[in-house]
Structures are given as structure tokens and as C-alpha cells.
C-alpha atoms as a PDB file:
ATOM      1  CA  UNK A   1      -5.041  15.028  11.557  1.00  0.00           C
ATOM      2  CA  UNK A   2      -8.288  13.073  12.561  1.00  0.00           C
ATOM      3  CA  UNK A   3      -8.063  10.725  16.079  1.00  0.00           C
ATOM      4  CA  UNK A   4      -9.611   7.509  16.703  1.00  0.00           C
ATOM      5  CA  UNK A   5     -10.036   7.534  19.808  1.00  0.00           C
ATOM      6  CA  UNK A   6     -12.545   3.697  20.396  1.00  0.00           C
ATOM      7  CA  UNK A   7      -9.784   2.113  17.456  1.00  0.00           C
ATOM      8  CA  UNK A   8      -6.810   3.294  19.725  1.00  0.00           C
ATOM      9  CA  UNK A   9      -8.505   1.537  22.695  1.00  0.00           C
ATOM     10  CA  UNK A  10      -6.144  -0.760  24.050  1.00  0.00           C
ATOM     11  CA  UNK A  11      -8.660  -4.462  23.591  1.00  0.00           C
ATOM     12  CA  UNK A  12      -9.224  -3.374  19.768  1.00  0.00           C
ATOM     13  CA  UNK A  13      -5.309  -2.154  19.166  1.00  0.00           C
ATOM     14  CA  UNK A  14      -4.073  -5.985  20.207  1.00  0.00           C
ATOM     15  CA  UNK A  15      -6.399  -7.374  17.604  1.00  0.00           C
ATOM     16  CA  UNK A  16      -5.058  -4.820  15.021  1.00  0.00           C
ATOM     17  CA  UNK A  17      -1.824  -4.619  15.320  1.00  0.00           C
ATOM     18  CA  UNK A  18       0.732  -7.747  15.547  1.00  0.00           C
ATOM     19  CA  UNK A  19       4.158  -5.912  16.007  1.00  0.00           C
ATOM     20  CA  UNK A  20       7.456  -8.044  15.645  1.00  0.00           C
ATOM     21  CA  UNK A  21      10.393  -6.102  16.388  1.00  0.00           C
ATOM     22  CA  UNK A  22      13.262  -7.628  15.790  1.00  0.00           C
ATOM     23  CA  UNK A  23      17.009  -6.288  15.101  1.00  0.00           C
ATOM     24  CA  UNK A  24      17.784  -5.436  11.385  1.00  0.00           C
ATOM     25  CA  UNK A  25      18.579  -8.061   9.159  1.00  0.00           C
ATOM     26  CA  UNK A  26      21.141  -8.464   6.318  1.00  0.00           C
ATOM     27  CA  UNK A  27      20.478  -6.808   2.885  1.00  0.00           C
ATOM     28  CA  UNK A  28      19.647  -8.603  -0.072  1.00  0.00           C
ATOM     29  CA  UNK A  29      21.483  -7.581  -3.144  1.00  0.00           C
ATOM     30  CA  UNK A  30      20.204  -4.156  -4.184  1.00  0.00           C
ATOM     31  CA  UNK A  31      18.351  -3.026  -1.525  1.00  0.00           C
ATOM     32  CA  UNK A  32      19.096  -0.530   0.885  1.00  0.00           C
ATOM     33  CA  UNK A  33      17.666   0.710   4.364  1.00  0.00           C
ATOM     34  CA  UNK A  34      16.542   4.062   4.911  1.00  0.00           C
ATOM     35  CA  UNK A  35      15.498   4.885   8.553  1.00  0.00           C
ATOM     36  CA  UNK A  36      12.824   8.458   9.327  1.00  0.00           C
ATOM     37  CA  UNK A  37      12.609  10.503  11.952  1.00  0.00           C
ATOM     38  CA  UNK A  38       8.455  10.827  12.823  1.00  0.00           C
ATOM     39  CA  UNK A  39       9.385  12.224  15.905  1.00  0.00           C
ATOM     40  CA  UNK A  40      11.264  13.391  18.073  1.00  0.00           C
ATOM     41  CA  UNK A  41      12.551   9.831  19.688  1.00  0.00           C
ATOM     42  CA  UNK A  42      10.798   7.735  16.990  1.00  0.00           C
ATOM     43  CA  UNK A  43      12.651   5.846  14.039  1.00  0.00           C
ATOM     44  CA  UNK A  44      10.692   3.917  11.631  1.00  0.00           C
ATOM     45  CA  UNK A  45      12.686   1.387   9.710  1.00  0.00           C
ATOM     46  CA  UNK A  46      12.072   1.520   5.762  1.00  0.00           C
ATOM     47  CA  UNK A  47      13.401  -1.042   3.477  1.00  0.00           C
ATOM     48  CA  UNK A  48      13.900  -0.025  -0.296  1.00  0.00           C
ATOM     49  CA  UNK A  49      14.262  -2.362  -3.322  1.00  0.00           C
ATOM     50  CA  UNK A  50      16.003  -0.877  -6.262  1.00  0.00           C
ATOM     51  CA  UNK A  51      15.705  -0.991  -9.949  1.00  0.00           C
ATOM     52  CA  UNK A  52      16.644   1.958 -11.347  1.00  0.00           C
ATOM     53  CA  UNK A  53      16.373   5.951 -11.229  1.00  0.00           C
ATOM     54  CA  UNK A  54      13.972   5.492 -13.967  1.00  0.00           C
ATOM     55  CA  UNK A  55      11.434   2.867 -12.730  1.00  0.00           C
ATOM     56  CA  UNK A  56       8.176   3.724 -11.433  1.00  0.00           C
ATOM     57  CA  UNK A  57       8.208   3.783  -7.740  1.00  0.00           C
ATOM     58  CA  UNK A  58       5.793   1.979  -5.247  1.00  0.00           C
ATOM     59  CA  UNK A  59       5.261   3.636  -1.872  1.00  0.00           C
ATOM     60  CA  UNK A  60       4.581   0.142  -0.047  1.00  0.00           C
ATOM     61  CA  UNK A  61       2.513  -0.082   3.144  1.00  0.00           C
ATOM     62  CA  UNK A  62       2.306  -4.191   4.162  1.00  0.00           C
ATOM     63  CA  UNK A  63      -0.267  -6.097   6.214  1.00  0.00           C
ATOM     64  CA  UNK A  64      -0.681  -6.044  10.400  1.00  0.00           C
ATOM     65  CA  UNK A  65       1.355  -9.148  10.302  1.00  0.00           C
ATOM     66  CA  UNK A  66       4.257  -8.367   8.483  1.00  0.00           C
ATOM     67  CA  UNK A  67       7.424  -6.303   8.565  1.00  0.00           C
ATOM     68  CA  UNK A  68      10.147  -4.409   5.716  1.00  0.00           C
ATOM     69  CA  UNK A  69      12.181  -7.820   5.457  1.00  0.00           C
ATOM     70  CA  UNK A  70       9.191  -9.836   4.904  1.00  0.00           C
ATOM     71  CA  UNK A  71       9.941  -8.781   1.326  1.00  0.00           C
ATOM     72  CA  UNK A  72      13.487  -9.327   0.947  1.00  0.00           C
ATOM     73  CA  UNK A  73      12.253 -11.750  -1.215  1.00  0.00           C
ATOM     74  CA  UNK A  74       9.206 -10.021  -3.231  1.00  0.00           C
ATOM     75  CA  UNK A  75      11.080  -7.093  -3.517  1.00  0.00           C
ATOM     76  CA  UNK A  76      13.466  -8.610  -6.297  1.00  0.00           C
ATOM     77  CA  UNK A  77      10.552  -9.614  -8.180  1.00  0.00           C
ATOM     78  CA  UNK A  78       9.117  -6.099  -8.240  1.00  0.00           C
ATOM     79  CA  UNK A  79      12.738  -5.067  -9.577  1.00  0.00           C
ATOM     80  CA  UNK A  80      12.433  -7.895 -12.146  1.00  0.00           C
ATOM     81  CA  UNK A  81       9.465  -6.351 -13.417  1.00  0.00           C
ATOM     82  CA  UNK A  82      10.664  -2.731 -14.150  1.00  0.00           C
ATOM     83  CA  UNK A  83       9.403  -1.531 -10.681  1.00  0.00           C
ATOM     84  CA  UNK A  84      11.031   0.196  -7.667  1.00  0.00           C
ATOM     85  CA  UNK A  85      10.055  -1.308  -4.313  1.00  0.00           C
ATOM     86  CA  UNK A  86       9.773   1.015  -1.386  1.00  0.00           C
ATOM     87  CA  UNK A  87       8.408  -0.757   1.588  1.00  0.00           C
ATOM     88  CA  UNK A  88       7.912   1.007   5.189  1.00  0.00           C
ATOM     89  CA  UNK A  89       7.286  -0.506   8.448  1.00  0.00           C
ATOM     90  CA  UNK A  90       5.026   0.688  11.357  1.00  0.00           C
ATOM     91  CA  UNK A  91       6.162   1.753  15.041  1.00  0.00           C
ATOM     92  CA  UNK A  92       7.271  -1.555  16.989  1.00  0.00           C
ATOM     93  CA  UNK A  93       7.184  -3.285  13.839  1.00  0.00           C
ATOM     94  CA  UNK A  94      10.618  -4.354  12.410  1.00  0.00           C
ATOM     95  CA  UNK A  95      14.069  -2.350  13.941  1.00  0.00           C
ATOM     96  CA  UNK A  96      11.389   0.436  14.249  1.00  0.00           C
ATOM     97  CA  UNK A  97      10.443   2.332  17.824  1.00  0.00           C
ATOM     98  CA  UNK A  98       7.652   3.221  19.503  1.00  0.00           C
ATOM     99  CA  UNK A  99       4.321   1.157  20.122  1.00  0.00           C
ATOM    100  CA  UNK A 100       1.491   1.456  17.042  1.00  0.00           C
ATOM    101  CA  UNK A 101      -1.710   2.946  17.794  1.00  0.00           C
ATOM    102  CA  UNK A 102      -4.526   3.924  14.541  1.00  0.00           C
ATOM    103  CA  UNK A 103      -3.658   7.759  14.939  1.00  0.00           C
ATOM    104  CA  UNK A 104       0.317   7.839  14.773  1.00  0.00           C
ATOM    105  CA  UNK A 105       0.489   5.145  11.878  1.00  0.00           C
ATOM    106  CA  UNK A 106      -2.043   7.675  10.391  1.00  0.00           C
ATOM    107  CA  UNK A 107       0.075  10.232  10.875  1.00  0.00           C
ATOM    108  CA  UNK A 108       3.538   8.177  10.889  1.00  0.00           C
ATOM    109  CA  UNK A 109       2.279   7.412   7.182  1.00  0.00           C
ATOM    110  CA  UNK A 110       2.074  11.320   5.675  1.00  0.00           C
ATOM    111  CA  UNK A 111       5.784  11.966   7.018  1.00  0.00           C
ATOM    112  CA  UNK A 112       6.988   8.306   5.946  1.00  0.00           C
ATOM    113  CA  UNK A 113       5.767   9.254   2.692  1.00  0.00           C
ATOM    114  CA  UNK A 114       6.973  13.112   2.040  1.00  0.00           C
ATOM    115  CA  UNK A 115      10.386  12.077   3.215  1.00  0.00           C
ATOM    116  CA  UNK A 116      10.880   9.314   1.435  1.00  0.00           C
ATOM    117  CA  UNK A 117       9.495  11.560  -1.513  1.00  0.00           C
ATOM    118  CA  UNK A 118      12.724  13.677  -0.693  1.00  0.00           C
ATOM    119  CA  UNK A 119      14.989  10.765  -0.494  1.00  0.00           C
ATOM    120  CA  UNK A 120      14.120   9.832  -4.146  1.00  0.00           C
ATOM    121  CA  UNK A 121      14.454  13.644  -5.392  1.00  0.00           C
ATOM    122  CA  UNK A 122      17.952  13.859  -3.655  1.00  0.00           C
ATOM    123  CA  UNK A 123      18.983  10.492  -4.930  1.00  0.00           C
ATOM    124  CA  UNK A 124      17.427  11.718  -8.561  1.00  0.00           C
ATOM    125  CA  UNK A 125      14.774   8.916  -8.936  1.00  0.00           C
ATOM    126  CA  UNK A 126      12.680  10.005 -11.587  1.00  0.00           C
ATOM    127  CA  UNK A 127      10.154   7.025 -11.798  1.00  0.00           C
ATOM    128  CA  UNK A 128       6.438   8.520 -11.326  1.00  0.00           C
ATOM    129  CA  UNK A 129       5.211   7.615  -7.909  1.00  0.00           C
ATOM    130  CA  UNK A 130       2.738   5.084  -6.922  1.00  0.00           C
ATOM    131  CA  UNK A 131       1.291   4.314  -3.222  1.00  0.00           C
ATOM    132  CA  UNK A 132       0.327   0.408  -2.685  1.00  0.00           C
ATOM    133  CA  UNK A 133      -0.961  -1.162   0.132  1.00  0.00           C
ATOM    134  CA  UNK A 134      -1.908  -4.256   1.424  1.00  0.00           C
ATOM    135  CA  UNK A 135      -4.799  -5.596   3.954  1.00  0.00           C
ATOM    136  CA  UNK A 136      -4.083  -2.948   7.313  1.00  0.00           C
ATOM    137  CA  UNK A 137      -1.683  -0.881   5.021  1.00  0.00           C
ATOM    138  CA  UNK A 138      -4.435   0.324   2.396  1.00  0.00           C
ATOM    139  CA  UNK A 139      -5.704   2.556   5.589  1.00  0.00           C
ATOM    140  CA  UNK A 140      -2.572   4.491   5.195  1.00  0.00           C
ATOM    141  CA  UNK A 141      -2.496   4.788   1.623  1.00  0.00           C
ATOM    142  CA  UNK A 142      -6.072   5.821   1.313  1.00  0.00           C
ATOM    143  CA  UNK A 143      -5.535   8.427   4.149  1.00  0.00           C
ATOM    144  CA  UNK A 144      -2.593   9.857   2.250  1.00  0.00           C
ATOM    145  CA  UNK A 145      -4.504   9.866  -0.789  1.00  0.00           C
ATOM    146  CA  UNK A 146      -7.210  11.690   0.284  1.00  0.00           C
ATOM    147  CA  UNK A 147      -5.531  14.301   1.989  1.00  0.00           C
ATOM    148  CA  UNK A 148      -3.485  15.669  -0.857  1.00  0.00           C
ATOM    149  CA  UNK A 149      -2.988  13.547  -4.103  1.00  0.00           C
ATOM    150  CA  UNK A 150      -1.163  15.507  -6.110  1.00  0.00           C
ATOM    151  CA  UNK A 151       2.386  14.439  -5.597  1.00  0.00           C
ATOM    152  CA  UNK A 152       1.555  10.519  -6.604  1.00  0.00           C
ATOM    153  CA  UNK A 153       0.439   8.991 -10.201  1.00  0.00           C
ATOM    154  CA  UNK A 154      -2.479   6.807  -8.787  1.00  0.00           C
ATOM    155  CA  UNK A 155      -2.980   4.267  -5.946  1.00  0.00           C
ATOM    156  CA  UNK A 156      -2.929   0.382  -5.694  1.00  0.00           C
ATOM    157  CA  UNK A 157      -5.130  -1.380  -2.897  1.00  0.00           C
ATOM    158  CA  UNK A 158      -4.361  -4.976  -1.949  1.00  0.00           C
ATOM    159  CA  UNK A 159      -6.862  -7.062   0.365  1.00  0.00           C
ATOM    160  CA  UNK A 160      -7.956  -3.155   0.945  1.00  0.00           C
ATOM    161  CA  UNK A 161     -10.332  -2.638   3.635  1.00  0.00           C
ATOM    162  CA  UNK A 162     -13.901  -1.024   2.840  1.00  0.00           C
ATOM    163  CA  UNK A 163     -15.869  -1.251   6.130  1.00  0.00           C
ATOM    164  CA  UNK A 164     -14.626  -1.284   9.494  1.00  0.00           C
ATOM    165  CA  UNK A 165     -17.410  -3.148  11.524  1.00  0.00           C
ATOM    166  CA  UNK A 166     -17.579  -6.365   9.199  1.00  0.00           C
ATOM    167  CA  UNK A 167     -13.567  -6.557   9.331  1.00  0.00           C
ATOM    168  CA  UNK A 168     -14.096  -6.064  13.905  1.00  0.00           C
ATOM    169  CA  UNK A 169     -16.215  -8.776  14.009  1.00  0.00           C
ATOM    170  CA  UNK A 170     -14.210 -11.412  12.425  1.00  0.00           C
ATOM    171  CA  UNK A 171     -11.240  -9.805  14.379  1.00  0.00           C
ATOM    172  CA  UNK A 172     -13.456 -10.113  17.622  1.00  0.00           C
ATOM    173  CA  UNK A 173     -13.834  -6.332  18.510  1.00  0.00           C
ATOM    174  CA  UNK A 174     -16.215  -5.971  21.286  1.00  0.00           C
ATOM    175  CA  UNK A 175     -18.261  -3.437  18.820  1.00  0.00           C
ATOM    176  CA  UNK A 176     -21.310  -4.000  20.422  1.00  0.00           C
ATOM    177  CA  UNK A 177     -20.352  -2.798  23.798  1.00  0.00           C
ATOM    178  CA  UNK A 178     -18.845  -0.199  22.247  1.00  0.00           C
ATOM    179  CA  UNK A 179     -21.919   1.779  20.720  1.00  0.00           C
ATOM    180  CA  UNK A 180     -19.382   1.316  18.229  1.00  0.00           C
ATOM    181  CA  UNK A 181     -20.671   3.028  14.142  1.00  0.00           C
ATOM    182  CA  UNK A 182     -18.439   3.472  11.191  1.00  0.00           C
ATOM    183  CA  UNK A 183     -17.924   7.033  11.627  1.00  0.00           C
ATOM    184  CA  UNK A 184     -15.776   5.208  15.050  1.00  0.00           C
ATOM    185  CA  UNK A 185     -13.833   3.760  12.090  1.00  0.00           C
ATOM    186  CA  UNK A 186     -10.997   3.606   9.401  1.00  0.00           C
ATOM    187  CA  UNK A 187     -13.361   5.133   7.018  1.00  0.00           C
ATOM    188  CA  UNK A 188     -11.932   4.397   4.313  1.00  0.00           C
ATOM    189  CA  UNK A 189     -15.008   4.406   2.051  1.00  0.00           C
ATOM    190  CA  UNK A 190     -15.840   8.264   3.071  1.00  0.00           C
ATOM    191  CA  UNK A 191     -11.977   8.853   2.536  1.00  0.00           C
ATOM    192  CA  UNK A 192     -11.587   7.184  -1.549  1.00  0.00           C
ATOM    193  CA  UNK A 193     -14.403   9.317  -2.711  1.00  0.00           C
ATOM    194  CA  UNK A 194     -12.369  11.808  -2.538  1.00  0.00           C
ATOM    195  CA  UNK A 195      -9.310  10.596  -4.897  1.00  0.00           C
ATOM    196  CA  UNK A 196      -9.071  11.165  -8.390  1.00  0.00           C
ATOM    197  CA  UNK A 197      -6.022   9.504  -9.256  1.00  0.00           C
ATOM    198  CA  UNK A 198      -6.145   6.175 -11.217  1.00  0.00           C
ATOM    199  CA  UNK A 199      -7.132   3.165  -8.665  1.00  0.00           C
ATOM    200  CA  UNK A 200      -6.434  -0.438  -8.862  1.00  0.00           C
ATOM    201  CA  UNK A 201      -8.214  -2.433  -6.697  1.00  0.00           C
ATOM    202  CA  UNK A 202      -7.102  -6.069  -6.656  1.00  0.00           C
ATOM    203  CA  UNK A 203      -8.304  -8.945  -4.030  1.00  0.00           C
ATOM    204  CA  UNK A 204      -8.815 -12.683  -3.401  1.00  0.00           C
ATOM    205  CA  UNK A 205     -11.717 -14.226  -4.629  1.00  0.00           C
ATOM    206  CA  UNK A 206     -11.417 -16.328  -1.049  1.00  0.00           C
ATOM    207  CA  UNK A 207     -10.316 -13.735   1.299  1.00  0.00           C
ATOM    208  CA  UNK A 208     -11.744 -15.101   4.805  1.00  0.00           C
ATOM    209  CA  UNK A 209     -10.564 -12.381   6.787  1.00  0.00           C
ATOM    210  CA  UNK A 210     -11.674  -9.506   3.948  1.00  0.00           C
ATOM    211  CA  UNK A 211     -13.947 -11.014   1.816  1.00  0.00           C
ATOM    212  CA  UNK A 212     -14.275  -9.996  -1.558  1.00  0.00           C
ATOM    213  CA  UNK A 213     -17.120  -7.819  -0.931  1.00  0.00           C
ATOM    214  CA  UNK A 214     -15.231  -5.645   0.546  1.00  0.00           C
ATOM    215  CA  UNK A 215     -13.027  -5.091  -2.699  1.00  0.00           C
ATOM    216  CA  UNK A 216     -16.247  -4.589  -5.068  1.00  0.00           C
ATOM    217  CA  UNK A 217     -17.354  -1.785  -2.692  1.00  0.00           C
ATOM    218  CA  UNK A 218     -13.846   0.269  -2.541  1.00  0.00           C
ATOM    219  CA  UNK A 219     -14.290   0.376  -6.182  1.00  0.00           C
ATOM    220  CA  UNK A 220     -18.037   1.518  -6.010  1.00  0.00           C
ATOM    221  CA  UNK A 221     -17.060   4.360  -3.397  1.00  0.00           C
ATOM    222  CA  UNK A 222     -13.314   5.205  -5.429  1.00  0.00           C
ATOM    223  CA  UNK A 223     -14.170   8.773  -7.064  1.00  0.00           C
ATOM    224  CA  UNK A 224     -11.501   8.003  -9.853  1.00  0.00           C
ATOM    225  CA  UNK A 225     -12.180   8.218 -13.447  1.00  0.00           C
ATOM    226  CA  UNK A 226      -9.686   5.523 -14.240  1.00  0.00           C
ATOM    227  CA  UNK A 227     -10.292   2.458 -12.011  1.00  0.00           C
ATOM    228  CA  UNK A 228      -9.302  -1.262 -12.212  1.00  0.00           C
ATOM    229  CA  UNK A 229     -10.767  -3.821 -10.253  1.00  0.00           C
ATOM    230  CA  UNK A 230      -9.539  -7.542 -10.212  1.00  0.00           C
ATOM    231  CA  UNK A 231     -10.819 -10.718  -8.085  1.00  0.00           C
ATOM    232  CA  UNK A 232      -7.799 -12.897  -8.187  1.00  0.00           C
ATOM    233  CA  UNK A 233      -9.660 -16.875  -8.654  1.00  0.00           C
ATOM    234  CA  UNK A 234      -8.215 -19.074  -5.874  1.00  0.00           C
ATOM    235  CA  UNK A 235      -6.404 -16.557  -3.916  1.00  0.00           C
ATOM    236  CA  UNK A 236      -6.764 -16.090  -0.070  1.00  0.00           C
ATOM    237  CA  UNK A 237      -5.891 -13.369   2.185  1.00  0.00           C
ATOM    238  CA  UNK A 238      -2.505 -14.263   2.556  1.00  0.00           C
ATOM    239  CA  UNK A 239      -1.827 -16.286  -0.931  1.00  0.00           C
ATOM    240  CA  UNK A 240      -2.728 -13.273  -3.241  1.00  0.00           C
ATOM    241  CA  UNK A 241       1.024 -13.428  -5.215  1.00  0.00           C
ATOM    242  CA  UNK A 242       1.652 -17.282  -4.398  1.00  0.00           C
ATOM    243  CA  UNK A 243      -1.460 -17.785  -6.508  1.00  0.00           C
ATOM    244  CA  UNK A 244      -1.066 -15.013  -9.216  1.00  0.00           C
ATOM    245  CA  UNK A 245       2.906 -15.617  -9.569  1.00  0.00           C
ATOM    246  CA  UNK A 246       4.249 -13.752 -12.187  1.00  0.00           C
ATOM    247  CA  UNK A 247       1.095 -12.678 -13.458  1.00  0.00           C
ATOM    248  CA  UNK A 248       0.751 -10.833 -10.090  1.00  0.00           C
ATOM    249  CA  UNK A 249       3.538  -8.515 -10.674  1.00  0.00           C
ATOM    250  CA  UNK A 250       2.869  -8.130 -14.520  1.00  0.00           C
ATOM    251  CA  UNK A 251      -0.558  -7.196 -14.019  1.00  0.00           C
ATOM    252  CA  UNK A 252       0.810  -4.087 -11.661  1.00  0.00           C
ATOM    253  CA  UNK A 253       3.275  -2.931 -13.780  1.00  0.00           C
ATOM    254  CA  UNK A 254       0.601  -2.602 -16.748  1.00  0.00           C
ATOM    255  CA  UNK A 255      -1.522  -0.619 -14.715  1.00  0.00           C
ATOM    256  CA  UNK A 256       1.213   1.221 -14.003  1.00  0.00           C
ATOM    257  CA  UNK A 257       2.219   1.513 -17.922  1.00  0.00           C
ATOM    258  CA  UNK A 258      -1.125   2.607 -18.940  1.00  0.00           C
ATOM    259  CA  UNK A 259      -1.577   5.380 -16.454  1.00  0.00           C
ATOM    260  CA  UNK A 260       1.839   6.408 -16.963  1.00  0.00           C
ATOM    261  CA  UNK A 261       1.373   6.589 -20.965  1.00  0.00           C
ATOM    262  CA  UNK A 262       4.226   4.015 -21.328  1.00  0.00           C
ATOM    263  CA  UNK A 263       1.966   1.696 -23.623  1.00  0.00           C
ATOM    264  CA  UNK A 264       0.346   4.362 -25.611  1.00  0.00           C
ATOM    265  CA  UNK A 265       3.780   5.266 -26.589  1.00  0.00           C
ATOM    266  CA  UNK A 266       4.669   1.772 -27.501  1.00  0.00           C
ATOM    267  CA  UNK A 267       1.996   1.807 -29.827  1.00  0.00           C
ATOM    268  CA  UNK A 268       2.577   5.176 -31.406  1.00  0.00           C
ATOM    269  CA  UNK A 269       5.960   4.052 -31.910  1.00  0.00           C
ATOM    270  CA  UNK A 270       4.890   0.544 -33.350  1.00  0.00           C
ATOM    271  CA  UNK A 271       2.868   2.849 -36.035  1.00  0.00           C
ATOM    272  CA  UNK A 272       5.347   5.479 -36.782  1.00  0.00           C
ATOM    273  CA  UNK A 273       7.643   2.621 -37.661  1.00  0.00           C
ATOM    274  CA  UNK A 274       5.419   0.619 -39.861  1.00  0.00           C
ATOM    275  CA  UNK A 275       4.430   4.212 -41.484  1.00  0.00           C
ATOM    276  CA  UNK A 276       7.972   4.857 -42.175  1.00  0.00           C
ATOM    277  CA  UNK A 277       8.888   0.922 -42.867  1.00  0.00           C
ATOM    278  CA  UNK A 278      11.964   0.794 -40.360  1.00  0.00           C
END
């Protein structure tokens, strides 16, 4: 597991992280909470959205600014549209311990994701496994990615971060006193050239605090042979689904479809019934 030492610096952690920790709130119909161990001491809260043991499943990693229950009202909508909703919070963040650093949601985000891996094998969830993340949480999901793919069916990067420095400045890092370089970063650009699964890339034409820039070069970098990439028009860093509405969800869950082979099959079955005239 790599350190970052200048990102775990106490002036640039306040500017990256936003913990709200707050006690845990009811359940919406369906869902259920899940809480892991990352160490000894140290709970992190997850909060899962259920469709069914069949549905695909999305390993969900939200923005600096958010927490699990954030989406007690997203996650329906994900359930609506044939997907399971797993969503995990961050230390401090939610009814989760701990205070967040760079380097233990880095390494928070492996275990979050093997054990809740095992929760959906002991539950028998069969859905093929997706990761998704959003703004701050596409630094977990590409980590994971890159370190060993082959337990998930592709990736899906929201408002994803490319380059570190750009994204400091508008945050107000004090880079420059730093001596601080990219290599001092998330590097996240060095880190999706090395996944192969399928990629979907999706971002806000008028991100302010990622522009959109940012998107088109995760895409450039992403070493996968199957790769989607879609500017949403109108949509800002934090108005990505209000804009997209059901669209936004459809559009997932066809990516989704196609890597998982559901739509090919649709259309060999359209064809073997018209051959046969049922």
C-alpha cells in the first residue's frame, strides 16, 4: 500500500475531506446497514440498497461532501432500474469512526470492498459486480481497480478526478510551497492505465470544481478496450442526476447490460423468435 505523505498533511486534508458524523438514521424501505471492521477499533458504516440477488451490483464510493444516507433517496432509483446499490462511507464520515486521511481511505477502500464482496457471496447475490464512484470517491475505485481487477465486471467514474494539481488549486492547496508534483498526488492517471475492465466515464459539461477536461483525459489515460465517455449538457458538479433524471440511471444500467451480455442476448432471443415465428 502506497502513502501520501504531503496529501495527508494536515492544511491539504481539511480542504479534502468534509466529514459529517452523525448517529445512524432510519432505513428506507429495502435497504439495510452493514457495518466493517478496517481495523482493529475502526467501523465504517455501509449503507446497501436492494433489488434483488440477481441485479448487478454497484460498489459505491460518494463525494468528500457526502455520507451513506445521502442516498436514501437515490438508492431506490438505482433499485428501480434493475440495479443493486451498495454505498460505503469514509472514517468520520456518517456513524463511521476514526478521522480520514488519503492513505487509510486508500486502504479502508480494498477491505470495504473484499468484505462486502463476502457479504454478497454469503447472502447469495449473484449480480456481476461493478465499482462506481463519484468526485473524491473515483480515487478509491481507481486504486482498487488497479491493484487487482479481476473480481469486478468494469468500473464507473463520476466527476472522476484526472490530475491532482489543477483540482489543489481550485481547492486552495498551498502547492507551491509545497514543491508539490503529481507524483505527490492521487495519481489516478498513472493508476487507470493499468485497468482493462470496461470504463464509463461520465461528467458535467459545467463542472466548476472538475472541469470537464478532466473527464476527456481519464478516458485518454483508461487502458480499457471497452470505454464510454459521456459529457452530461447542463450538468454541474453537484447536479449531474438532477439534470440527467431518469436518463441518468438508464444510461448506467445499459452500460452495465452491454458489458454484461444482457442486450446481446435480448437480441439473439428477438431473432431466434422471429426465426421460429413464436
Amino acid at each position: 500500500m502506497q502513502d501520501y505523505p504531503l496529501l495527508d498533511t494536515p492544511a491539504i486534508l481539511s480542504s479534502i475531506f468534509f466529514p459529517r458524523n452523525c448517529e445512524r438514521t432510519t432505513l428506507p424501505p429495502g435497504a439495510q446497514d452493514v457495518d466493517i471492521e478496517t481495523e482493529s477499533g475502526i467501523i465504517i458504516g455501509c449503507r446497501f440498497y436492494i433489488k434483488d440477488r440477481n441485479a448487478p451490483n454497484l460498489i459505491f464510493f460518494h463525494g468528500n461532501g457526502e455520507i451513506a444516507a445521502d442516498y436514501d433517496e437515490i438508492g431506490p432509483l438505482y433499485n428501480q432500474n434493475g440495479m443493486n446499490l451498495l454505498v460505503t462511507d469514509y472514517r468520520g464520515y456518517g456513524w463511521s469512526s476514526g478521522t480520514p486521511t488519503v492513505s487509510n481511505m486508500l486502504s479502508d477502500a480494498e477491505i470495504l470492498f473484499r468484505e462486502i464482496l463476502n457479504w454478497l457471496s454469503y447472502n447469495t447475490y449473484t449480480g456481476k459486480t461493478f465499482l462506481m464512484g463519484r468526485s473524491l470517491g473515483s480515487v478509491a475505485v481507481i486504486d482498487i481497480a488497479a491493484r487487482d481487477e479481476k473480481d469486478i465486471n468494469g468500473i464507473i467514474l463520476e466527476s472522476g478526478i484526472a490530475d491532482t494539481i489543477p483540482l489543489g488549486k481550485t481547492l486552495g492547496f498551498a502547492i507551491d510551497e509545497m514543491d508539490f508534483s503529481e507524483e505527490d498526488g492521487f495519481r489516478n492517471l498513472e493508476k487507470i492505465e493499468k485497468i482493462t475492465k470496461p470504463t464509463f466515464i461520465l461528467h458535467g459539461a459545467l463542472d466548476e470544481l472538475i472541469p470537464a477536461v478532466q473527464a476527456e483525459k481519464l478516458q485518454s489515460f483508461s487502458g480499457a478496450k471497452t470505454k464510454e465517455f459521456i459529457i452530461i449538457p447542463g450538468a454541474a458538479h453537484n447536479t449531474m442526476i438532477a439534470t440527467g433524471g431518469m436518463l441518468y440511471f438508464q444510461t448506467i444500467k445499459k452500460f452495465i447490460d452491454k458489458v454484461t451480455g444482457v442486450t446481446n442476448w435480448r437480441k439473439r432471443r428477438k431473432k431466434s423468435t422471429a426465426v421460429s415465428g413464436e
